[in-house]
PDB file of N, CA and C in Angstrom:
ATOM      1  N   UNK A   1     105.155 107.463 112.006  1.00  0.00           N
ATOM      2  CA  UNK A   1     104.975 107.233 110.576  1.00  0.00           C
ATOM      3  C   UNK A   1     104.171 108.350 109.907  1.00  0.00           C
ATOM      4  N   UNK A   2     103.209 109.286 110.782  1.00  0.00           N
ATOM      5  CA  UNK A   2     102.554 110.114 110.072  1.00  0.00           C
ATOM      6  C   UNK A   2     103.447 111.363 109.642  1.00  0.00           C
ATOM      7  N   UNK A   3     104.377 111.742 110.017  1.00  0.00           N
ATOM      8  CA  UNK A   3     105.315 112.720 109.869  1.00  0.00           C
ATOM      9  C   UNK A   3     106.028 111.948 108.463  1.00  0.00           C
ATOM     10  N   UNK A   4     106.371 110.906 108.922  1.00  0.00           N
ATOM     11  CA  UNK A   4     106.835 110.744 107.350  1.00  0.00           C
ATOM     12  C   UNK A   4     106.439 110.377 106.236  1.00  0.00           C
ATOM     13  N   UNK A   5     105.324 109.910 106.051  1.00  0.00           N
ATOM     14  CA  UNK A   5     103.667 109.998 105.011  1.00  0.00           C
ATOM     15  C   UNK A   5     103.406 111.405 104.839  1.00  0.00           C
ATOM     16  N   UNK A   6     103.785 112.511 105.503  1.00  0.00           N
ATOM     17  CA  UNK A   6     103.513 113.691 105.134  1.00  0.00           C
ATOM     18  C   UNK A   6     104.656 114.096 104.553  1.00  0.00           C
ATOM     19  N   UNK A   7     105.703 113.925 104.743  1.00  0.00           N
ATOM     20  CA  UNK A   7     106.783 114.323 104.090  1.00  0.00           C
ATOM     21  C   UNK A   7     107.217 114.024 102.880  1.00  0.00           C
ATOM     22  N   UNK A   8     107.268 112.979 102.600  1.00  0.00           N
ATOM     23  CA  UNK A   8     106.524 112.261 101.356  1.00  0.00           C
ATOM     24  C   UNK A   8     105.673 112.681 100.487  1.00  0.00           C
ATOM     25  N   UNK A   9     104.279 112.883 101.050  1.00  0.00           N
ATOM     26  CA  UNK A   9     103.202 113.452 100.015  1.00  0.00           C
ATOM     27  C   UNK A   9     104.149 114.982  99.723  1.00  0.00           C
ATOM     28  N   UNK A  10     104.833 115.391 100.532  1.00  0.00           N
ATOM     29  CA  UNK A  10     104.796 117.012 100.176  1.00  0.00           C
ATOM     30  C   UNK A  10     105.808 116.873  98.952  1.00  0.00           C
ATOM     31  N   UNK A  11     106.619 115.671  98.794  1.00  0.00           N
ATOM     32  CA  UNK A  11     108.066 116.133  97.783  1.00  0.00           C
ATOM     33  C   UNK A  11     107.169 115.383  96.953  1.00  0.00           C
ATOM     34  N   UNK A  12     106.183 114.580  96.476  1.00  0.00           N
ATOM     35  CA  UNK A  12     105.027 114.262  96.007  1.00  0.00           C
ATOM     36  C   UNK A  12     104.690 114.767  94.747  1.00  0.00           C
ATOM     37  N   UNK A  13     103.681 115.398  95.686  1.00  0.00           N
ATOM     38  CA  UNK A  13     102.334 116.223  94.913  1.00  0.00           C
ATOM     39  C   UNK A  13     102.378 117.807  95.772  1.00  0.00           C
ATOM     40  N   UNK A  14     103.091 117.715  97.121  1.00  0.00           N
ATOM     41  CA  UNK A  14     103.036 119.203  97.151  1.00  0.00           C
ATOM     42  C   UNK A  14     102.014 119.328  98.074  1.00  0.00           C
ATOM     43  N   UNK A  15     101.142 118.178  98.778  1.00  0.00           N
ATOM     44  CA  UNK A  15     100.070 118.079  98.926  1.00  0.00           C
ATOM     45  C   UNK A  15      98.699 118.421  98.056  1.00  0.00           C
ATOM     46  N   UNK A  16      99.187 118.672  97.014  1.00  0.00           N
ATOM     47  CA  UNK A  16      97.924 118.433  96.137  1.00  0.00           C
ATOM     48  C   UNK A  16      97.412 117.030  95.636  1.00  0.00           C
ATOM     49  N   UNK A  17      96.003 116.807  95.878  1.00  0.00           N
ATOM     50  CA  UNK A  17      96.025 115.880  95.430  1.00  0.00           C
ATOM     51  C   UNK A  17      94.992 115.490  94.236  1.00  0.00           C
ATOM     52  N   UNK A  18      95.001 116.711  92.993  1.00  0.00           N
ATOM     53  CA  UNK A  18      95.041 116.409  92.096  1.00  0.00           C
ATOM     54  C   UNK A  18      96.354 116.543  91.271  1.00  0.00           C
ATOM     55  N   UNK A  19      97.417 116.951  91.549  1.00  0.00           N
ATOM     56  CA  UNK A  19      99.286 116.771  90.978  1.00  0.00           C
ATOM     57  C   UNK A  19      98.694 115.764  90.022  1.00  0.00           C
ATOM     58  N   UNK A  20      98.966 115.911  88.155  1.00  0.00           N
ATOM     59  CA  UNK A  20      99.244 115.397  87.530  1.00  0.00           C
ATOM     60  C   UNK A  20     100.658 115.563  87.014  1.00  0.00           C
ATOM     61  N   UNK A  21     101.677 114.824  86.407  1.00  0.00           N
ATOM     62  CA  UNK A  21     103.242 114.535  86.622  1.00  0.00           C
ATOM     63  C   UNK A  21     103.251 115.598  85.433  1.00  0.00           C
ATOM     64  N   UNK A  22     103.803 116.167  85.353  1.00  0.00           N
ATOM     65  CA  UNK A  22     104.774 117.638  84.515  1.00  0.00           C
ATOM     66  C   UNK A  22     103.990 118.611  85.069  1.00  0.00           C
ATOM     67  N   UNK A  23     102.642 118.608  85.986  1.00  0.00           N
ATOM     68  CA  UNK A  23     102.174 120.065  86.686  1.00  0.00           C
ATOM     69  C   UNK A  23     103.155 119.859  87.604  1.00  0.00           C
ATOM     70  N   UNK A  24     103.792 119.454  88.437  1.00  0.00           N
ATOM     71  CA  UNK A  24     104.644 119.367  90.044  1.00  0.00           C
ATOM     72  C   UNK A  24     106.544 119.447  89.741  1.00  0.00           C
ATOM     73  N   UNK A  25     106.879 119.324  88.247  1.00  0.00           N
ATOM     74  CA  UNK A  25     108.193 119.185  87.648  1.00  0.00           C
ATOM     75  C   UNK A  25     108.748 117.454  87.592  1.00  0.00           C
ATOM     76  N   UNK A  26     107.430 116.836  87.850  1.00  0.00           N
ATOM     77  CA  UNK A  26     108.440 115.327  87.197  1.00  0.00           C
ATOM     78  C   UNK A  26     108.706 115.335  86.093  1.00  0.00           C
ATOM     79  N   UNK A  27     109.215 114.220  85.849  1.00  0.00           N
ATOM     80  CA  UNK A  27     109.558 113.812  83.914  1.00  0.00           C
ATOM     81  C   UNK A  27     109.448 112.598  83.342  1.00  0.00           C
ATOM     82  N   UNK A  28     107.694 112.920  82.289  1.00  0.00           N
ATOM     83  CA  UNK A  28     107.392 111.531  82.499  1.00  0.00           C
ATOM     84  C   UNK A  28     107.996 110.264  82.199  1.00  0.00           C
ATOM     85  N   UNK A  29     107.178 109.645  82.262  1.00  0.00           N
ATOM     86  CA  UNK A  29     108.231 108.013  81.532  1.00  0.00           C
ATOM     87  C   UNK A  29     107.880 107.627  80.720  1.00  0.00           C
ATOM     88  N   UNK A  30     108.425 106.591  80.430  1.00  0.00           N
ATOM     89  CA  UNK A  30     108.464 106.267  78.782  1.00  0.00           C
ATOM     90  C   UNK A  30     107.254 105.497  78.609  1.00  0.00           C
ATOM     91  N   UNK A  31     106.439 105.443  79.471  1.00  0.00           N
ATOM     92  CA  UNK A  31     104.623 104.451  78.850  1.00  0.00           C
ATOM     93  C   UNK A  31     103.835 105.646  78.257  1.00  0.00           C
ATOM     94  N   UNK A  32     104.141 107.315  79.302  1.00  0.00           N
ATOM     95  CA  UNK A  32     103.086 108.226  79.059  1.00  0.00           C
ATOM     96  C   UNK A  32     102.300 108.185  80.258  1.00  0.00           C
ATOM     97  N   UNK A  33     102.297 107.187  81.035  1.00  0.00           N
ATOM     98  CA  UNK A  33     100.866 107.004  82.037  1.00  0.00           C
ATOM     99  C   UNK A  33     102.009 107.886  83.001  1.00  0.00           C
ATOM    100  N   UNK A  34     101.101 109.270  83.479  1.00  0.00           N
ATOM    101  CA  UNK A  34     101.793 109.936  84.154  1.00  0.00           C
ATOM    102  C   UNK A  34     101.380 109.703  85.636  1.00  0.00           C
ATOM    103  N   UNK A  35     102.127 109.907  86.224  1.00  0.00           N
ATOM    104  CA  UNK A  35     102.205 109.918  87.624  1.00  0.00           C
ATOM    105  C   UNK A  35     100.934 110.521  87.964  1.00  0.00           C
ATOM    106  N   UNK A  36     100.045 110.516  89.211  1.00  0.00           N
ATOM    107  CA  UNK A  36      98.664 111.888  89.468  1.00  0.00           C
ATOM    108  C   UNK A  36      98.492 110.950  90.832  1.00  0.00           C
ATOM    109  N   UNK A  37      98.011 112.489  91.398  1.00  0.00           N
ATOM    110  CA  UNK A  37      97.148 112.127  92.658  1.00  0.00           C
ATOM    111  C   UNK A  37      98.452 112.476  93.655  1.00  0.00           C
ATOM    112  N   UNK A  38      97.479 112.569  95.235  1.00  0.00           N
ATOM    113  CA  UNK A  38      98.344 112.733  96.396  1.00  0.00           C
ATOM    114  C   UNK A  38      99.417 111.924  96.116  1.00  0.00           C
ATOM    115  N   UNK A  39     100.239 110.411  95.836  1.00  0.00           N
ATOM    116  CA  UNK A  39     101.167 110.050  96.217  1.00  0.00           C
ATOM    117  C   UNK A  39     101.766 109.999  94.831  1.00  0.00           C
ATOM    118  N   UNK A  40     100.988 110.606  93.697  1.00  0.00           N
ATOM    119  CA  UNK A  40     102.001 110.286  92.413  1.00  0.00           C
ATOM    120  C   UNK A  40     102.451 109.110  91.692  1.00  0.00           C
ATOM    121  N   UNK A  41     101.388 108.350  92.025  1.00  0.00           N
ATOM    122  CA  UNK A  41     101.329 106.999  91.267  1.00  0.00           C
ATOM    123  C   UNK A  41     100.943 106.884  89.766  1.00  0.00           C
ATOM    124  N   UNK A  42     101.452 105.835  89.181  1.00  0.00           N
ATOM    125  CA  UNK A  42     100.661 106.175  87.562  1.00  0.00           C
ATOM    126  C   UNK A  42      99.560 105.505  87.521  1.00  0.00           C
ATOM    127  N   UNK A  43      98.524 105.071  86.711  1.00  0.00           N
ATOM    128  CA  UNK A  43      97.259 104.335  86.606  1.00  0.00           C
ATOM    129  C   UNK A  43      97.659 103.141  86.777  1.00  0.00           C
ATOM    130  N   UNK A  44      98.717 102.625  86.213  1.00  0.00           N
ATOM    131  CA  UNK A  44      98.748 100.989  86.436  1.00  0.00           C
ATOM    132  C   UNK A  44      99.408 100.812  87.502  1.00  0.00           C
ATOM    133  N   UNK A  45     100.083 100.938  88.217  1.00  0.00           N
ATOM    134  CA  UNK A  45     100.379 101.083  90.067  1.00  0.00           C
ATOM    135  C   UNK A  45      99.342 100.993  90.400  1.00  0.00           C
ATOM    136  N   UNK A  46      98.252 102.358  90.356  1.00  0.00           N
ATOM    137  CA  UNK A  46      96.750 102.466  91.250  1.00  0.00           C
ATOM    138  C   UNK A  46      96.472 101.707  91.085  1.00  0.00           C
ATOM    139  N   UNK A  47      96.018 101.244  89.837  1.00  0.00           N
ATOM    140  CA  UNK A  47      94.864 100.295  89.394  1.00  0.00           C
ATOM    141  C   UNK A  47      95.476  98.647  90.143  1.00  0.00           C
ATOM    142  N   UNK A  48      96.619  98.185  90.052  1.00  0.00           N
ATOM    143  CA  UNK A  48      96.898  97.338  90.638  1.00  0.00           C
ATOM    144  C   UNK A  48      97.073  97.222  92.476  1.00  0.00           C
ATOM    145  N   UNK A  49      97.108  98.450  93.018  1.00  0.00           N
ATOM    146  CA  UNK A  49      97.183  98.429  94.270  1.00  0.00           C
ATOM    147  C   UNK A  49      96.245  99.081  94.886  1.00  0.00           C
ATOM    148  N   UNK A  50      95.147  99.465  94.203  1.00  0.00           N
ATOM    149  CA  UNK A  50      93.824 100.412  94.882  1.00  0.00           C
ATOM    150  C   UNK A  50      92.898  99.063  95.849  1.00  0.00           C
ATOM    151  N   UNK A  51      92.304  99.444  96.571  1.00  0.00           N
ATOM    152  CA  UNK A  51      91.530  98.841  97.792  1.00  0.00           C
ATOM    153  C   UNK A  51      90.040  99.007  96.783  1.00  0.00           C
ATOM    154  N   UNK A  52      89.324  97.983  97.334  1.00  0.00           N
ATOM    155  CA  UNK A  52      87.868  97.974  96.581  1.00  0.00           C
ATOM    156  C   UNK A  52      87.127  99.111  96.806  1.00  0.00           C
ATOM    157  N   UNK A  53      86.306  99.795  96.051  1.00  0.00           N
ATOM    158  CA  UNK A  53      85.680 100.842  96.712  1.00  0.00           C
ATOM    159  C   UNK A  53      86.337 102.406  96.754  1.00  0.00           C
ATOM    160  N   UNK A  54      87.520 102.017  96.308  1.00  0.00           N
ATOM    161  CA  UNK A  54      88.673 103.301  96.296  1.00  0.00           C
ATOM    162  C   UNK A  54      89.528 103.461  95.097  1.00  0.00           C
ATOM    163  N   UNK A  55      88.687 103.711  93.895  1.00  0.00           N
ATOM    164  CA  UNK A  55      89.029 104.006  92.820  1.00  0.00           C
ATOM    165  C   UNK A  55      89.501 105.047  92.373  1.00  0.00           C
ATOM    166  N   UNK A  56      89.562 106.464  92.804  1.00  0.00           N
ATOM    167  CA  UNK A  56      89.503 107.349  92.009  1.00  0.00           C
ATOM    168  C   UNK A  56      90.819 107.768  92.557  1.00  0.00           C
ATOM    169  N   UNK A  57      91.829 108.089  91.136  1.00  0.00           N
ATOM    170  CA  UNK A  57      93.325 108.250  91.916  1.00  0.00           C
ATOM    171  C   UNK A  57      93.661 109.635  92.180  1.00  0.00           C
ATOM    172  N   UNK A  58      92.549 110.391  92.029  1.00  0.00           N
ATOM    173  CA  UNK A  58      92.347 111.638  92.271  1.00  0.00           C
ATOM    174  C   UNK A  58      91.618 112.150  93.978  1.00  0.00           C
ATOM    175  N   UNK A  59      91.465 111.099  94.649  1.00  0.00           N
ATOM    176  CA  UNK A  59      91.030 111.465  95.548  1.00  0.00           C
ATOM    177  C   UNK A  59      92.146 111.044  96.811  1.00  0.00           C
ATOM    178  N   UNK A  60      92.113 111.597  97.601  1.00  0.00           N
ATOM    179  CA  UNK A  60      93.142 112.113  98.374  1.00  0.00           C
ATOM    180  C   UNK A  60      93.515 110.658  99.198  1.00  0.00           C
ATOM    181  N   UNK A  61      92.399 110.313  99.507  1.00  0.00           N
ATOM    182  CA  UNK A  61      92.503 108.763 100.419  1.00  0.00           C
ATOM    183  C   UNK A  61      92.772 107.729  99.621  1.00  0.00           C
ATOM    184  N   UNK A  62      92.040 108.147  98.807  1.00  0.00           N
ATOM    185  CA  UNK A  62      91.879 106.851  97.940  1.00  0.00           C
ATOM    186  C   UNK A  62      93.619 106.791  97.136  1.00  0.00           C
ATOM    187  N   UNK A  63      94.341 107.782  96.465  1.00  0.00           N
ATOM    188  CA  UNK A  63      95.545 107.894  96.609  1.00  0.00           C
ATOM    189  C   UNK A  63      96.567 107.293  97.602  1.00  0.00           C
ATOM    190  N   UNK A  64      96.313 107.613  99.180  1.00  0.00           N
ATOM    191  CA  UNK A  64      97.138 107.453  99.969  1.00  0.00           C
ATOM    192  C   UNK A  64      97.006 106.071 100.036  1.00  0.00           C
ATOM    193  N   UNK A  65      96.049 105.064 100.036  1.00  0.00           N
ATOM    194  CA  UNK A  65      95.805 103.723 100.236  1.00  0.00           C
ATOM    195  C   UNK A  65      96.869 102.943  99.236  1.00  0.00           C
ATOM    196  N   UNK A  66      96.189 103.092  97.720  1.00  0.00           N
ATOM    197  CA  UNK A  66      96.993 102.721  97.119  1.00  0.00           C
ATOM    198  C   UNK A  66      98.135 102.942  96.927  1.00  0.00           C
ATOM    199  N   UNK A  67      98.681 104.184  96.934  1.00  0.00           N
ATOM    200  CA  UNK A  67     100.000 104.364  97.336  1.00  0.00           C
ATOM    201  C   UNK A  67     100.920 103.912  98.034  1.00  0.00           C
ATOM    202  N   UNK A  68     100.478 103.367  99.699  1.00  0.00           N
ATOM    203  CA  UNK A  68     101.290 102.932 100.928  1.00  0.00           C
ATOM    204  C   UNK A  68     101.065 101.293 100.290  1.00  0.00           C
ATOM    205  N   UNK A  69      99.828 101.055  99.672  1.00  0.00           N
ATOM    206  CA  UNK A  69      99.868  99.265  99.194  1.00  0.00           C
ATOM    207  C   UNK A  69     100.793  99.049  98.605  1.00  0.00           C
ATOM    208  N   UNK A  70     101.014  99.836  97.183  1.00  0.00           N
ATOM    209  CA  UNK A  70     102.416  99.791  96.321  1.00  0.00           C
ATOM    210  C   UNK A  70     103.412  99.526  97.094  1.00  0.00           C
ATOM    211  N   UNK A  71     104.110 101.026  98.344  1.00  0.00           N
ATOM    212  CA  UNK A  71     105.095 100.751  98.719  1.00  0.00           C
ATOM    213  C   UNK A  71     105.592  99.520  99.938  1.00  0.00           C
ATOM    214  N   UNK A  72     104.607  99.024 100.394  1.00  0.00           N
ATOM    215  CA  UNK A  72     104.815  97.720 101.008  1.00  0.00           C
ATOM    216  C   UNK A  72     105.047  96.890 100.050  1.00  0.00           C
ATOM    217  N   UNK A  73     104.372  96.642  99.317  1.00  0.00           N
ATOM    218  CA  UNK A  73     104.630  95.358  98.725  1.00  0.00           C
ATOM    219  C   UNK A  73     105.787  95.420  97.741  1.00  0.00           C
ATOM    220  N   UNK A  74     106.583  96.710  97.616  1.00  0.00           N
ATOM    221  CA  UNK A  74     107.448  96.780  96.953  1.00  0.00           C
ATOM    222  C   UNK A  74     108.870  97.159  97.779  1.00  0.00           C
ATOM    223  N   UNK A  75     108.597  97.409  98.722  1.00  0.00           N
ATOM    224  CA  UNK A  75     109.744  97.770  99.364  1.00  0.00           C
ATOM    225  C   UNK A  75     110.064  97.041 101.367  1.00  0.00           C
ATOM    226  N   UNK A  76     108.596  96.936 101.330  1.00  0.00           N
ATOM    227  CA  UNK A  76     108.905  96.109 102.348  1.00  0.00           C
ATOM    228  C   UNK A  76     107.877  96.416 103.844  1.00  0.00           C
ATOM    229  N   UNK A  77     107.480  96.120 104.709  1.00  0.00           N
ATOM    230  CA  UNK A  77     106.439  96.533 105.353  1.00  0.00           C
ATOM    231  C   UNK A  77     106.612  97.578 106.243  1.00  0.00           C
ATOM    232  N   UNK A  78     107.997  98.034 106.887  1.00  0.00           N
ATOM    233  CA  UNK A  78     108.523  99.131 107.985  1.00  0.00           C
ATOM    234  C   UNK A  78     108.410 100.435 106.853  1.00  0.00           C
ATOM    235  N   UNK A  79     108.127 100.252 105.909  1.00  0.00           N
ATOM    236  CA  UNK A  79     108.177 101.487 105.131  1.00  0.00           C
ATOM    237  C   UNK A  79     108.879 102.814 105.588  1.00  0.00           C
ATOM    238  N   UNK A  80     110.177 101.977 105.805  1.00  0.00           N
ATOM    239  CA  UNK A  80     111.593 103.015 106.463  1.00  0.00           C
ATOM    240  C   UNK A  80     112.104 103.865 105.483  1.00  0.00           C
ATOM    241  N   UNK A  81     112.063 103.937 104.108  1.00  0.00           N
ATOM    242  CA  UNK A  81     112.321 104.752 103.501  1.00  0.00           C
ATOM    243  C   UNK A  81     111.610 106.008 103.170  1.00  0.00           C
ATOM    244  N   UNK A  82     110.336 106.176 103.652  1.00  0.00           N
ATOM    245  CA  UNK A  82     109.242 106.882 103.803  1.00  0.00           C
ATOM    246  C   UNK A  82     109.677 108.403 104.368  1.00  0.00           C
ATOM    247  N   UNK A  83     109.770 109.562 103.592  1.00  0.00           N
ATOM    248  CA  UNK A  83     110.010 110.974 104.463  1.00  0.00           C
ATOM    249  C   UNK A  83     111.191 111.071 103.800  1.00  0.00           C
ATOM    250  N   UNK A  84     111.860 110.268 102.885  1.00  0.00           N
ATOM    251  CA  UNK A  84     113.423 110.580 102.204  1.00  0.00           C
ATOM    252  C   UNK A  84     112.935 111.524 100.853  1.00  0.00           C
ATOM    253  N   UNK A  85     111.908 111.837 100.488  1.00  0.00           N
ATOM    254  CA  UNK A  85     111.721 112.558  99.037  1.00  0.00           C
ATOM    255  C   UNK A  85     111.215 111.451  98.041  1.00  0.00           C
ATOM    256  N   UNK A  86     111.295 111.904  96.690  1.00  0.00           N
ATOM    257  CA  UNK A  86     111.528 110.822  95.477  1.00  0.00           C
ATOM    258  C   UNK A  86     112.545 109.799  95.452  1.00  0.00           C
ATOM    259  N   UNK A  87     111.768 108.570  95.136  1.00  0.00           N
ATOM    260  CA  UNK A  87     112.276 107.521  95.020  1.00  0.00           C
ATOM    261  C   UNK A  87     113.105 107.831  93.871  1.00  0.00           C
ATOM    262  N   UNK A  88     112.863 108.549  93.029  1.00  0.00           N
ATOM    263  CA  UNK A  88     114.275 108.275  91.696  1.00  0.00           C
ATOM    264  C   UNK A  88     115.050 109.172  91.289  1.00  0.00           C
ATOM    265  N   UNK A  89     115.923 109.510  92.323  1.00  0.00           N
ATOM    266  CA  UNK A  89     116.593 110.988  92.555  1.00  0.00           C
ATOM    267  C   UNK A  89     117.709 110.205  92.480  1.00  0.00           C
ATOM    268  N   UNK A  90     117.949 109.199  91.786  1.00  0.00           N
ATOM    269  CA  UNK A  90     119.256 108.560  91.090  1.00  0.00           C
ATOM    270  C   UNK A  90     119.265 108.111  89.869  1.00  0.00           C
ATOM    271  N   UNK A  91     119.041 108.939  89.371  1.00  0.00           N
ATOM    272  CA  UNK A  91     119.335 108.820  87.632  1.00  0.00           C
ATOM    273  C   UNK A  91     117.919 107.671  87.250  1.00  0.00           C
ATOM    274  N   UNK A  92     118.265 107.682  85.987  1.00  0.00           N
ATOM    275  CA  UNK A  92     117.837 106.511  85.049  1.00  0.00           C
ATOM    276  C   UNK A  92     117.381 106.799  83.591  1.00  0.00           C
ATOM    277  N   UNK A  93     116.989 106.199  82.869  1.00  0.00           N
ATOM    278  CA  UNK A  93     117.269 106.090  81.392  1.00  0.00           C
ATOM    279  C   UNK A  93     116.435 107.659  80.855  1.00  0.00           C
ATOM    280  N   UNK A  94     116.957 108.334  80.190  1.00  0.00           N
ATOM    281  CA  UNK A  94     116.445 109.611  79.517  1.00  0.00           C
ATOM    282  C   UNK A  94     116.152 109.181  78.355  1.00  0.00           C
ATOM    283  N   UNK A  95     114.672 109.597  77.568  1.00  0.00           N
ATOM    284  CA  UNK A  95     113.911 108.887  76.417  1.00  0.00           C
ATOM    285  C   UNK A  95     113.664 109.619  75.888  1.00  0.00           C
ATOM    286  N   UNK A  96     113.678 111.567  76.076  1.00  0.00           N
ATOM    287  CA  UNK A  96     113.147 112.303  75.682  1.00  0.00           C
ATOM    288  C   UNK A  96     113.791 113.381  76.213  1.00  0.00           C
ATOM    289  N   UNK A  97     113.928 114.791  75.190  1.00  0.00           N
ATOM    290  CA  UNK A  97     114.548 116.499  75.596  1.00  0.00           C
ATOM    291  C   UNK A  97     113.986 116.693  76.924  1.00  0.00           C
ATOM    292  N   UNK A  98     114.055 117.210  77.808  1.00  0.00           N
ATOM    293  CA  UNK A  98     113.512 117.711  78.837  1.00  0.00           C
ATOM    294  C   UNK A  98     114.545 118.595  79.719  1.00  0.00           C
ATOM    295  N   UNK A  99     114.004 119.199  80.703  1.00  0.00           N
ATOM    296  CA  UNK A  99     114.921 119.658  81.426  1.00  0.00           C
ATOM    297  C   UNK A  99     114.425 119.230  83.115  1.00  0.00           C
ATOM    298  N   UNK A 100     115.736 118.691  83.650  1.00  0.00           N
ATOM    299  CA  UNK A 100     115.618 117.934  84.506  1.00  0.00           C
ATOM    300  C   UNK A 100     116.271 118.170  85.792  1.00  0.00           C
ATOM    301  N   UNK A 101     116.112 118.376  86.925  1.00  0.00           N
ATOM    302  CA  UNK A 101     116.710 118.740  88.186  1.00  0.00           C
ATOM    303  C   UNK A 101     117.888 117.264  88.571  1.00  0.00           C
ATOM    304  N   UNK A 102     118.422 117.843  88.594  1.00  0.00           N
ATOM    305  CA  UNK A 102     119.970 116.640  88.776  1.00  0.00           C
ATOM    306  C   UNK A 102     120.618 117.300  89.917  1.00  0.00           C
ATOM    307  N   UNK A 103     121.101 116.266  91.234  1.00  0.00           N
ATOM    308  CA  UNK A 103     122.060 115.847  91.631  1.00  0.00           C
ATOM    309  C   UNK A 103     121.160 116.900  93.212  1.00  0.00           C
ATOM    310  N   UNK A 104     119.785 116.380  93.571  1.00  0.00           N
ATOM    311  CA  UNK A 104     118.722 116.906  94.790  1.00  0.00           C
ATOM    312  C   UNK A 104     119.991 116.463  95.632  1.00  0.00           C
ATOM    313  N   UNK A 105     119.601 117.906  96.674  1.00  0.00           N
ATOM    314  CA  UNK A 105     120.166 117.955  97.701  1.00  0.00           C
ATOM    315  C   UNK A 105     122.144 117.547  97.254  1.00  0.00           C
ATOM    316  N   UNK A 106     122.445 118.063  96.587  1.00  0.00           N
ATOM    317  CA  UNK A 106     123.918 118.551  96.633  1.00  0.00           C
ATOM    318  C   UNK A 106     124.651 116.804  96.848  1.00  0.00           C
ATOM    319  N   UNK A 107     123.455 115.722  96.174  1.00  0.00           N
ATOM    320  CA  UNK A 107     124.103 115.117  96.334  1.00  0.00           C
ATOM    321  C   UNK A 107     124.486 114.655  94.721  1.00  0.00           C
ATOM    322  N   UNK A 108     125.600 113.515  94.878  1.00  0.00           N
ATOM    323  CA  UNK A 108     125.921 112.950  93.515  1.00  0.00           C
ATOM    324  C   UNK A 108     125.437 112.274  92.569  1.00  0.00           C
ATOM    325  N   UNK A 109     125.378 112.788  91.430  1.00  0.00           N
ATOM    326  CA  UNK A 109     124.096 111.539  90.318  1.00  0.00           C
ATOM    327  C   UNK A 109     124.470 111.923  89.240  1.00  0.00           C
ATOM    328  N   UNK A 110     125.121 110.851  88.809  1.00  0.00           N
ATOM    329  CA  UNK A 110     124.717 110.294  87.194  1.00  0.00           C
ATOM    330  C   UNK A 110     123.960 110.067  86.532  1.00  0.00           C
ATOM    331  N   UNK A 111     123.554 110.421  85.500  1.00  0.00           N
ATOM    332  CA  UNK A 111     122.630 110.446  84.064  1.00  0.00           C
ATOM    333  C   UNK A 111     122.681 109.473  83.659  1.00  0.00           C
TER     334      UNK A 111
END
């Protein structure tokens, strides 16, 4: 699992883990609360899945915690999808001009 928690953070943040979302090429979403930190969560993700004591979504652990909490409880506990890249490298609703990387890895995607 650590190989793919790293693989992950890297299509991420790059391993940075101050990455706020349009420094790394995301595109934000339509609340504004941008993505930041090692796993690229927005504030209300963190804030709902941060561990006591591990507030700051700027800090590298404290990121990874809340981060892996999110994706269990949202996807399931084998966290088998883990090491595939971005979760939303299949389209979804465009709210705003931007310019946007379409169709990762040569595969197929609709707008």
């Amino acid at each position: 699992m650590v190989n793919k928690v790293l693989r992950q953070i890297q299509t991420e943040s790059g391993g940075n883990e101050k990455a706020v979302q349009g420094n790394i090429g995301d595109v934000n979403n339509a609340s504004g609360d941008l993505a930041k930190g090692l796993m690229q969560v927005i504030s209300a993700t963190f804030n709902a899945y941060k561990f006591p004591g591990h507030s700051n979504p700027f800090n590298g652990y404290d990121s990874l915690l809340a981060g892996l909490n999110y994706a269990k409880h949202t996807y399931g506990n084998d966290l088998s999808f883990l090491g595939q890249g971005h979760g939303y490298a299949n389209g979804g609703l465009i709210t705003q001009h931007q310019i946007a990387e379409i169709g990762e890895g040569n595969q197929p995607e609709m707008i």
